[in-house]
Protein backbone atom coordinates (compact mmCIF):
# COMPACT_ATOMS: atom_id res chain seq x y z
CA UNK A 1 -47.99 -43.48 24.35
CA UNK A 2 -45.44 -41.24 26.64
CA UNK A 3 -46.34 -38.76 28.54
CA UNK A 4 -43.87 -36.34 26.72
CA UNK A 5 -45.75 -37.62 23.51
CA UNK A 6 -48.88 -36.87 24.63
CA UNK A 7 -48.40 -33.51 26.19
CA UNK A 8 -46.27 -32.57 23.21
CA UNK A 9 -48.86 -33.23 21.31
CA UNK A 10 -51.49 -31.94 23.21
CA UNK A 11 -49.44 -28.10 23.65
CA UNK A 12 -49.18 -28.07 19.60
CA UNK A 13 -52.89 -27.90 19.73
CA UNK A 14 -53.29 -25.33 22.12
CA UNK A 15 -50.72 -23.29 20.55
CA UNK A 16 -51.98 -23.45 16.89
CA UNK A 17 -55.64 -23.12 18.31
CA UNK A 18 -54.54 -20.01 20.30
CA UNK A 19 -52.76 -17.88 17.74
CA UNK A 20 -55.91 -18.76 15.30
CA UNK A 21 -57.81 -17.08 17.95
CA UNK A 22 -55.18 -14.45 19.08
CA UNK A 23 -54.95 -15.38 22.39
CA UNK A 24 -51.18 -16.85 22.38
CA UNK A 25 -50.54 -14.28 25.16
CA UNK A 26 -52.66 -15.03 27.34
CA UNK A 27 -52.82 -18.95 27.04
CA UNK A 28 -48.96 -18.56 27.84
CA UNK A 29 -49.82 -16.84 30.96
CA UNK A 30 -52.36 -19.17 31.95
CA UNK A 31 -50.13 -22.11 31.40
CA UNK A 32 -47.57 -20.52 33.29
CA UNK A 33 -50.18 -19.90 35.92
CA UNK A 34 -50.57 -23.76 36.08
CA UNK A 35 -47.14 -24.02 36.47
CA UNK A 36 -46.53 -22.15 38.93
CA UNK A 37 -49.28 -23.41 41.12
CA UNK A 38 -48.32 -27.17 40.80
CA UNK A 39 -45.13 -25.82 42.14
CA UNK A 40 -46.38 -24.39 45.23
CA UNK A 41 -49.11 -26.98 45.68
CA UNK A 42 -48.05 -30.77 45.72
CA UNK A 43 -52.03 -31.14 46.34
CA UNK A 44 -53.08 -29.65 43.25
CA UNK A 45 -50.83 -32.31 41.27
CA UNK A 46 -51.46 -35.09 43.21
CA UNK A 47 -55.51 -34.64 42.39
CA UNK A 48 -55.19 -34.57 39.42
CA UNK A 49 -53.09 -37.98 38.78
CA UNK A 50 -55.23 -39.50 41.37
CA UNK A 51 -57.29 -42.66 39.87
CA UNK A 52 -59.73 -42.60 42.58
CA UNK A 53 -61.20 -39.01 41.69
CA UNK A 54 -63.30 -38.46 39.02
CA UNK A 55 -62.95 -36.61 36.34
CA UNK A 56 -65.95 -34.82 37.50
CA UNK A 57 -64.66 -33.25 40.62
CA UNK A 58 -61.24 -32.81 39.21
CA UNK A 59 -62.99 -30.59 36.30
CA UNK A 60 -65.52 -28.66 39.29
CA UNK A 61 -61.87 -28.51 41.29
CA UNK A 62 -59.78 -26.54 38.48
CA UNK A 63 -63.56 -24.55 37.31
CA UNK A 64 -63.03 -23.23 41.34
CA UNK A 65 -59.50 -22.33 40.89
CA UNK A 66 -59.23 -21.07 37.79
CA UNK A 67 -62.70 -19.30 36.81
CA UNK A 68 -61.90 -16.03 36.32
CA UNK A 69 -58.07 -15.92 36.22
CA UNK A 70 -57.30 -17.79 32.90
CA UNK A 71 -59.40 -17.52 29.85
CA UNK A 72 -62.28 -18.80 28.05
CA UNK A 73 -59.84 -20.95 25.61
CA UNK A 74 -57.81 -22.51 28.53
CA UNK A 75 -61.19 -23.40 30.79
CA UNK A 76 -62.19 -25.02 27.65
CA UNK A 77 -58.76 -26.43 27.25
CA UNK A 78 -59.36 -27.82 30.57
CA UNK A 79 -63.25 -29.09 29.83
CA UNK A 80 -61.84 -31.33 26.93
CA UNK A 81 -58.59 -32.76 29.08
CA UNK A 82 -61.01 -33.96 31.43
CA UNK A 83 -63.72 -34.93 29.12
CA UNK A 84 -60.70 -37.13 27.62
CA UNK A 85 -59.44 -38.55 30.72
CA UNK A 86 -55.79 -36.87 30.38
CA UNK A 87 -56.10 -34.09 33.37
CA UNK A 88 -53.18 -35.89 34.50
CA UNK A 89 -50.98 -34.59 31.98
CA UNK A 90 -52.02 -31.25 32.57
CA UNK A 91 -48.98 -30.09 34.41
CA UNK A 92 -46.50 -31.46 31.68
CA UNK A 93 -48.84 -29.65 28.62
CA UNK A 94 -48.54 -26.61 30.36
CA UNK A 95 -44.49 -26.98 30.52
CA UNK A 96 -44.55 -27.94 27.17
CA UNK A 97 -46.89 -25.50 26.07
CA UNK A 98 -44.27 -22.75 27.40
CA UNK A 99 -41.41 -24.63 25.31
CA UNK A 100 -43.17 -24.56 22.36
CA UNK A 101 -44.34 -20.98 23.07
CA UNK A 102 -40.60 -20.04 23.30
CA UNK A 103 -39.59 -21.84 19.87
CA UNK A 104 -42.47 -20.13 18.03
CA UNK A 105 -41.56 -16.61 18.92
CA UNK A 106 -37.67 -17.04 18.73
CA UNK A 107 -36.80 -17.36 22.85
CA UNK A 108 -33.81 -19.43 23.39
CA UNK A 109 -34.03 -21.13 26.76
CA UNK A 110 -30.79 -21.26 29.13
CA UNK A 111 -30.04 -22.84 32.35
CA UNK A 112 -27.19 -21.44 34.13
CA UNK A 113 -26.29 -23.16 37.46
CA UNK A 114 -23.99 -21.54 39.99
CA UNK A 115 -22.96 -21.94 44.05
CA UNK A 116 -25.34 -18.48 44.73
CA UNK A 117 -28.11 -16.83 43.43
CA UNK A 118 -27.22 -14.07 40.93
CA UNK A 119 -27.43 -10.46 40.84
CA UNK A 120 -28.82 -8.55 38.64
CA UNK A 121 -25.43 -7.54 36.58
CA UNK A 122 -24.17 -11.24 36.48
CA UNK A 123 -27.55 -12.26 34.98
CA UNK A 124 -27.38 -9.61 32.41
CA UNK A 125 -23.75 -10.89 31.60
CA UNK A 126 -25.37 -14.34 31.20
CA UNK A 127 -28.22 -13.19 29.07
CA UNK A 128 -25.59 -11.49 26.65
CA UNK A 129 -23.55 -14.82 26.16
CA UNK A 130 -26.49 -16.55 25.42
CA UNK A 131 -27.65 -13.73 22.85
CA UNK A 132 -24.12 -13.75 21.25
CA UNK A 133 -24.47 -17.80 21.21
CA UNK A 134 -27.64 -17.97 19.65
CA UNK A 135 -28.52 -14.83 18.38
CA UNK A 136 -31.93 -14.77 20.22
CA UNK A 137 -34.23 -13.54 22.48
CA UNK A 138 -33.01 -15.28 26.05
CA UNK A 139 -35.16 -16.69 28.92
CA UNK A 140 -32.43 -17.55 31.60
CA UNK A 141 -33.94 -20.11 34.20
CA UNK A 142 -31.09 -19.87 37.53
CA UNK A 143 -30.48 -22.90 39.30
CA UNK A 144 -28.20 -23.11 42.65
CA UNK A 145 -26.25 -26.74 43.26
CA UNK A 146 -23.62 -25.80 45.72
CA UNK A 147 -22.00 -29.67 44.84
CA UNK A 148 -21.04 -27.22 41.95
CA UNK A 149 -18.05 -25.64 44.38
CA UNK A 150 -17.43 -22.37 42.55
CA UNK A 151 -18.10 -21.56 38.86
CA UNK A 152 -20.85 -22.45 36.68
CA UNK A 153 -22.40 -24.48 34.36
CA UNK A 154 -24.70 -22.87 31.51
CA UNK A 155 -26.97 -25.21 29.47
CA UNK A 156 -28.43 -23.51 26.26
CA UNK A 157 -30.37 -26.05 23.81
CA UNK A 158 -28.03 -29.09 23.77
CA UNK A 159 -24.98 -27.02 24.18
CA UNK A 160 -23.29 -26.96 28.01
CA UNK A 161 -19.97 -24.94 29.44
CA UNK A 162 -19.06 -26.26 32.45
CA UNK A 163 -16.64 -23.96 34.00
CA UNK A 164 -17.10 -25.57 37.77
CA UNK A 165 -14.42 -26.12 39.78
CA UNK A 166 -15.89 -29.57 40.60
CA UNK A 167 -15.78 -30.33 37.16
CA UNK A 168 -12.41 -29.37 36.81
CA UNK A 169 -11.64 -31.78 39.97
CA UNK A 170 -12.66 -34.84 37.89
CA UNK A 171 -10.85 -33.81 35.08
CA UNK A 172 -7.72 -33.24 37.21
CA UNK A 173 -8.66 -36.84 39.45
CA UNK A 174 -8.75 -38.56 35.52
CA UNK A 175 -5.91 -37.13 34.47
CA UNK A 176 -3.98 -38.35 37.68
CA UNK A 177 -4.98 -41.72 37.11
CA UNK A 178 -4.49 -41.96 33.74
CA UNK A 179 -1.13 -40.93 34.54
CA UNK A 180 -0.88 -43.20 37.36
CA UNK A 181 -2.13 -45.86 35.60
CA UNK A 182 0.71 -45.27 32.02
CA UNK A 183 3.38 -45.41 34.86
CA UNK A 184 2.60 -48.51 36.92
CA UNK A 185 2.65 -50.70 33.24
């Protein structure tokens, strides 16, 4: 089975089981948590793929770091992932489980990718196309990709503008070859 399978279908449980127990809040925060650590700690991922760990000391490793700042549901989460064998895809159920989260209370999810970080009034004026786009809630992730040139490029669902400069290179560069290529036959 994938590994999107299986976390997909492993964040569908969590989510169900948490707003049966009216905890969606918080199990969102503590997957975000997750997250957000396996971001900052290339360690913390990299023990829990490992084959040559057991699941033993994986589960006593994420009982250290966690005890205490998640709750009861998501330690138990993490008990049965291990129990299971599947700690590895613990990073990508947590990512999932925030995806999921979004679609269940209405939150469209944009990209927007630009040269520079944004300011607080240009990521407002994002947030608003997206709302007019979608007519939902927005939660804008910001990339910066300074192949971009100037411009950007906003993702939102399976939708993309691409007002980059770069882009509008290539479309120039295919245009001029096209042409080139009509005039030399």
């Amino acid at each position: 089975m994938s590994e999107y399978r299986i976390a997909s279908r492993y964040a569908k449980s969590l989510l169900d089981l948490s707003v049966e127990k009216g905890e969606l809040e918080q199990v969102n925060n503590d997957m975000q948590l997750l997250v957000n650590l396996a971001s900052e700690n290339r360690d913390l991922v990299l023990m829990l793929k490992s084959p040559i760990i057991t699941h033993d000391k994986k589960l006593a490793v994420l009982n250290k770091v966690f005890t205490g700042k998640v709750s009861e549901l998501t330690m138990a989460f993490f008990k049965i992932l291990t129990k299971k064998h599947r700690e590895a895809y613990l990073v990508g159920i947590a990512k999932e489980f925030h995806h999921q989260y979004n679609a269940h209370k209405g939150i469209e999810e944009a990209t927007v990718t630009t040269t520079f970080p944004l300011n607080d009034a240009l990521r407002k004026e994002f947030e608003n196309v997206v709302k007019k786009i979608s007519n939902k809630e927005v939660e804008l992730t910001e990339k910066v990709d300074e192949s971009l040139i100037g411009g950007f490029v906003l993702k939102i669902g399976d939708r993309q503008i691409d007002d980059s400069v770069s882009s509008k290179l290539k479309a120039l560069r295919v245009e001029f070859t096209k042409n080139h290529y009509e005039k030399a036959f």
